[in-house]
Protein backbone atom coordinates (compact mmCIF):
# COMPACT_ATOMS: atom_id res chain seq x y z
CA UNK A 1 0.00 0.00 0.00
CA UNK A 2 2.90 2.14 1.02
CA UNK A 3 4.88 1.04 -2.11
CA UNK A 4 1.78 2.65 -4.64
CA UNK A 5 1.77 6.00 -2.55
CA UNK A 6 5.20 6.09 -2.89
CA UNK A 7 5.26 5.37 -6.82
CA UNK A 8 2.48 7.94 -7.53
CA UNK A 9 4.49 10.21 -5.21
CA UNK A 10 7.03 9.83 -7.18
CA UNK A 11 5.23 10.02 -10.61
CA UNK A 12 3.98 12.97 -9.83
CA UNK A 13 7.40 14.52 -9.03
CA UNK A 14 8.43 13.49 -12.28
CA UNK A 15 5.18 14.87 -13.96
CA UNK A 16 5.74 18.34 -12.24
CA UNK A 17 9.58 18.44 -13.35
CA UNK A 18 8.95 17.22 -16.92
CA UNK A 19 6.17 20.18 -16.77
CA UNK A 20 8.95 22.81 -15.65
CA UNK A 21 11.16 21.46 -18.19
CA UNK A 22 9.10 21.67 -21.02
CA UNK A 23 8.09 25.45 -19.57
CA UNK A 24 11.65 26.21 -19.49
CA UNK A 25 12.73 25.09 -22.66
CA UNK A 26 9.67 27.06 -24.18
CA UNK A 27 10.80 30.17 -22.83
CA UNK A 28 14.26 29.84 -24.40
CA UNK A 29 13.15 29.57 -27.31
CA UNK A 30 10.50 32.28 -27.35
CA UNK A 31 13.45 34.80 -25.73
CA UNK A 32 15.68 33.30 -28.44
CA UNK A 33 13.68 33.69 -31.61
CA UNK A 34 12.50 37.19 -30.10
CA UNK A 35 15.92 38.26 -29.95
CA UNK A 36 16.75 36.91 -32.95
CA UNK A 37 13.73 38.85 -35.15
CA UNK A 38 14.65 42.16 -33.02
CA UNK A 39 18.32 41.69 -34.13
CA UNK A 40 17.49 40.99 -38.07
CA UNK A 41 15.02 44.25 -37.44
CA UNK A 42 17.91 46.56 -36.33
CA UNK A 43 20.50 45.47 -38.91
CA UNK A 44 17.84 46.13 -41.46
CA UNK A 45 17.16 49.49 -40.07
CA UNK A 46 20.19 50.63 -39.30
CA UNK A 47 20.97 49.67 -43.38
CA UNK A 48 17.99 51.99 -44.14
CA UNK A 49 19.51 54.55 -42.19
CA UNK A 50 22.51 54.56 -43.12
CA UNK A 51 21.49 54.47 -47.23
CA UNK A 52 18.68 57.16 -46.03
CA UNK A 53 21.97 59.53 -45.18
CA UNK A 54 23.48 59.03 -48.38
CA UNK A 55 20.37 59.43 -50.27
CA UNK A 56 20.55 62.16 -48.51
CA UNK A 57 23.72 63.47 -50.34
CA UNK A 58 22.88 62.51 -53.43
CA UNK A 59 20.03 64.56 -53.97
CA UNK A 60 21.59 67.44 -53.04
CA UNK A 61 23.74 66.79 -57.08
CA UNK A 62 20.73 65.14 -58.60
CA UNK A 63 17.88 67.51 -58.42
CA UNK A 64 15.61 64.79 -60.22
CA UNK A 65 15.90 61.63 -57.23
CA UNK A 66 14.31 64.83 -54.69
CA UNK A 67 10.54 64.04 -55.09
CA UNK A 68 10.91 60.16 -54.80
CA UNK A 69 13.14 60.71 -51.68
CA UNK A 70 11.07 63.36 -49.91
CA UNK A 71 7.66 61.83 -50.53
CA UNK A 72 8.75 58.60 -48.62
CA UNK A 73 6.88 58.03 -45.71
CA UNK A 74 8.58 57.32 -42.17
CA UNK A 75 7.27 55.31 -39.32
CA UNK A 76 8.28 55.83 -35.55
CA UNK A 77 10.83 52.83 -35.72
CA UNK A 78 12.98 54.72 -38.00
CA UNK A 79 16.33 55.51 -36.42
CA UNK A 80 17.83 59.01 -36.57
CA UNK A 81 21.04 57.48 -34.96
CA UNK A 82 23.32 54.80 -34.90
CA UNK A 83 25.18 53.87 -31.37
CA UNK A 84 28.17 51.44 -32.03
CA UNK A 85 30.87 49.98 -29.74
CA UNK A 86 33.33 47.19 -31.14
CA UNK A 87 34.63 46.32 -28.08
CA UNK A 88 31.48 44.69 -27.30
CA UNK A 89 29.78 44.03 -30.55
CA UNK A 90 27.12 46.91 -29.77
CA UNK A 91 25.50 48.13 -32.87
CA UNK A 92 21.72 49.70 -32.00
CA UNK A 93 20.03 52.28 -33.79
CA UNK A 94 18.57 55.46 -31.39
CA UNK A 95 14.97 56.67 -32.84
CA UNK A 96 13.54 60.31 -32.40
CA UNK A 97 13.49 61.72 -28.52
CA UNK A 98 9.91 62.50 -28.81
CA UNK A 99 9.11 58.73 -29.92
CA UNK A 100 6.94 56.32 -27.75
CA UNK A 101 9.47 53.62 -28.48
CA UNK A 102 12.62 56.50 -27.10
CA UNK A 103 12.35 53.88 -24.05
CA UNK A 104 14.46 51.60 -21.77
CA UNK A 105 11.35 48.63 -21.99
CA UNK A 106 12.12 49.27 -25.82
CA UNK A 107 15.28 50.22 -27.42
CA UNK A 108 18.35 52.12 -26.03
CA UNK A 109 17.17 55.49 -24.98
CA UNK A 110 18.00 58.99 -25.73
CA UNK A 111 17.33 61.23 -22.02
CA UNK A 112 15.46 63.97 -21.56
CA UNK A 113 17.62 66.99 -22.89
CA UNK A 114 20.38 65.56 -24.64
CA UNK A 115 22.26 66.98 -27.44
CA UNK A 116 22.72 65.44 -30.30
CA UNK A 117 26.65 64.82 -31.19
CA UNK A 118 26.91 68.23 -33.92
CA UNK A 119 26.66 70.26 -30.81
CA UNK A 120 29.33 71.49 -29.79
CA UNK A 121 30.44 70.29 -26.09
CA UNK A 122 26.97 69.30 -25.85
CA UNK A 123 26.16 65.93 -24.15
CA UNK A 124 24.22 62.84 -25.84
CA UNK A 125 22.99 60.95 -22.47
CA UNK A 126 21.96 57.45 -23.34
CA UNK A 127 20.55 54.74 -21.17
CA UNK A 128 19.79 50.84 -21.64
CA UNK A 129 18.93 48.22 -19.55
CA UNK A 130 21.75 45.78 -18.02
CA UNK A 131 20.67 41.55 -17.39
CA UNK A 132 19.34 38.33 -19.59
CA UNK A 133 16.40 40.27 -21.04
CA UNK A 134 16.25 40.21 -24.68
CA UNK A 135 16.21 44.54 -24.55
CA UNK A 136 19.15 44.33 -22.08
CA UNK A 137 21.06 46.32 -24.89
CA UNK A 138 24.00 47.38 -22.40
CA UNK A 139 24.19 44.07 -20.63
CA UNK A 140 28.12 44.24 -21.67
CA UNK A 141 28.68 48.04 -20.99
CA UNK A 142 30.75 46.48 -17.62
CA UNK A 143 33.32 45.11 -20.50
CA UNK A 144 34.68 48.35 -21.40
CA UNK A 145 38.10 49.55 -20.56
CA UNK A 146 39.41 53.04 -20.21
CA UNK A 147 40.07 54.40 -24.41
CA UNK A 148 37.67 52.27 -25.94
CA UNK A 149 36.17 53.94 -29.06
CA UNK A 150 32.40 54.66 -29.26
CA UNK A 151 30.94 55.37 -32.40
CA UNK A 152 27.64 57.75 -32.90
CA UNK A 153 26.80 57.92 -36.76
CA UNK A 154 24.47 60.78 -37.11
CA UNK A 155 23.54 63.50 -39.96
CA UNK A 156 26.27 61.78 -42.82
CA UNK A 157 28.73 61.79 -40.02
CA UNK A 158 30.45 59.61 -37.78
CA UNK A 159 31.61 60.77 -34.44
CA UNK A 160 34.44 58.95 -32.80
CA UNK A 161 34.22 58.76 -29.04
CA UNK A 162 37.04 57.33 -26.48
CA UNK A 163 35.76 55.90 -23.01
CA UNK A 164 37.59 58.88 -20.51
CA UNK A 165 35.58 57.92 -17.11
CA UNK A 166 33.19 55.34 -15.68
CA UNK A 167 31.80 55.74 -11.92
CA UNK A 168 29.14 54.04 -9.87
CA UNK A 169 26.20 56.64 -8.84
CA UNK A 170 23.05 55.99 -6.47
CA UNK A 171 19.68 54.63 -8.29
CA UNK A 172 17.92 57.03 -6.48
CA UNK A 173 16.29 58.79 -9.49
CA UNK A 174 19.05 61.94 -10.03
CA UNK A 175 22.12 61.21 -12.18
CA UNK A 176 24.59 63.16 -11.21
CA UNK A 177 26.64 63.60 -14.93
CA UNK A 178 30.46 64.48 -13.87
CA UNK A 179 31.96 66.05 -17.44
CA UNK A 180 34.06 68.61 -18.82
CA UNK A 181 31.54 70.77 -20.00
CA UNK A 182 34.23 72.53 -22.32
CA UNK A 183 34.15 69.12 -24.26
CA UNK A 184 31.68 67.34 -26.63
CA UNK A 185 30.77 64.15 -24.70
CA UNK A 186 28.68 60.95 -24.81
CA UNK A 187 27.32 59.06 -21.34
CA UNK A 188 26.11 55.71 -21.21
CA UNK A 189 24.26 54.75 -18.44
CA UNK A 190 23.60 51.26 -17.37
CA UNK A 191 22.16 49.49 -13.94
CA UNK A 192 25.18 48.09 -11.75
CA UNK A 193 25.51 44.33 -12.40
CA UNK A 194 23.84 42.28 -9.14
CA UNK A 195 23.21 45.52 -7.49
CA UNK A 196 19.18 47.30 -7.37
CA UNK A 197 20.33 50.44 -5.81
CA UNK A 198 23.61 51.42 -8.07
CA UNK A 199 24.11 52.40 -11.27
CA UNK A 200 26.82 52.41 -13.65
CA UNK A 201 27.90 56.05 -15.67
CA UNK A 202 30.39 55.91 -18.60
CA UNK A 203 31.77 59.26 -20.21
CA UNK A 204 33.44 59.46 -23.26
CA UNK A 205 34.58 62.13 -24.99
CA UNK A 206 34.93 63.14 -28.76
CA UNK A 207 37.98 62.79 -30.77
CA UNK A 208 37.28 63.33 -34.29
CA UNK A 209 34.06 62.63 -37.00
CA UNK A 210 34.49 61.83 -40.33
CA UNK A 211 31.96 61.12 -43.41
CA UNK A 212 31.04 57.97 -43.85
């Protein structure tokens, strides 16, 4: 009598694991093949974008490409930016400040009064989520060393930034943004890995920009 308690107990344990199992495994691959559309959607878009700025050029020589090109019609996933960072494989486009998807829970996001990079000393603050998550776009921002480059590519230009500072700050709601406000700069901020009450700031400053 014992014995068949035992094996249903024991059945049942199995039954609930298998269960969690297949859950599990389900949720992989949903985070997977999520991350893997969102990925084939930004490399598309930043490809538009990037033709989009050259189109841009040419229709300044050829007067007769400037009704096709002006007459196209742009949606609020457009990017207006590109953020890249080799040392960590980072390539995300940035869409328009007053867009719904300018959000952490969506895309890397472009704060409340930044300036874009052609102002001069002005400050482009970004921010991004750090973790597993499938928009945990600067999950490897605690990778970077001291002089990495950070590229911004941005009205037919590309602005080359190198890493200068990075420093821990309360997540209380205030970032304090330590800079020297006589240069052009770019900050990345990030959550602290394994911490809910710290975040991570990274300044960089720019170097040069060049066509591209």
């Amino acid at each position: 009598m014992a014995s068949k308690k035992e094996n249903r107990h024991t059945d049942l344990i199995k039954c609930i694991g298998l269960f969690l199992f297949v859950c599990g495994a389900f949720m992989l691959i949903y985070n997977y093949s999520i991350k893997a559309r969102l990925n084939e959607e930004n490399d598309l878009k930043i490809e538009e974008f990037l033709e989009s700025d050259t189109n841009e050029e040419i229709e300044i020589l050829e007067e007769d490409t400037k009704e096709e090109t002006t007459t196209s019609k742009v949606s609020s996933y457009d990017y207006i930016a590109v953020l890249e960072i080799p040392s960590i494989n980072l390539k995300r486009g940035l869409v328009d400040p007053s867009s719904k998807y300018n959000n952490v829970n969506y895309n890397i996001q472009i704060i409340n009064k930044s300036t874009m990079p052609d102002v001069v000393n002005g400050n482009l603050v970004l921010a991004g989520h750090n973790g597993a998550s499938y928009i945990s776009f600067f999950k490897n921002l605690d990778k970077l060393n001291i002089n990495d480059k950070i590229y911004v590519y941005y009205g037919g230009y590309k602005y080359i930034y190198s890493l200068s500072k990075i420093y821990d700050t309360p997540k209380d709601g205030n970032i304090e943004v330590h800079r020297d406000n006589s240069k052009t700069t770019i900050t990345l901020i990030t959550c602290k890995r394994n911490s809910k009450d710290t975040q991570v700031v990274y300044i960089g400053y720019l170097d040069s920009k060049e066509l591209y």
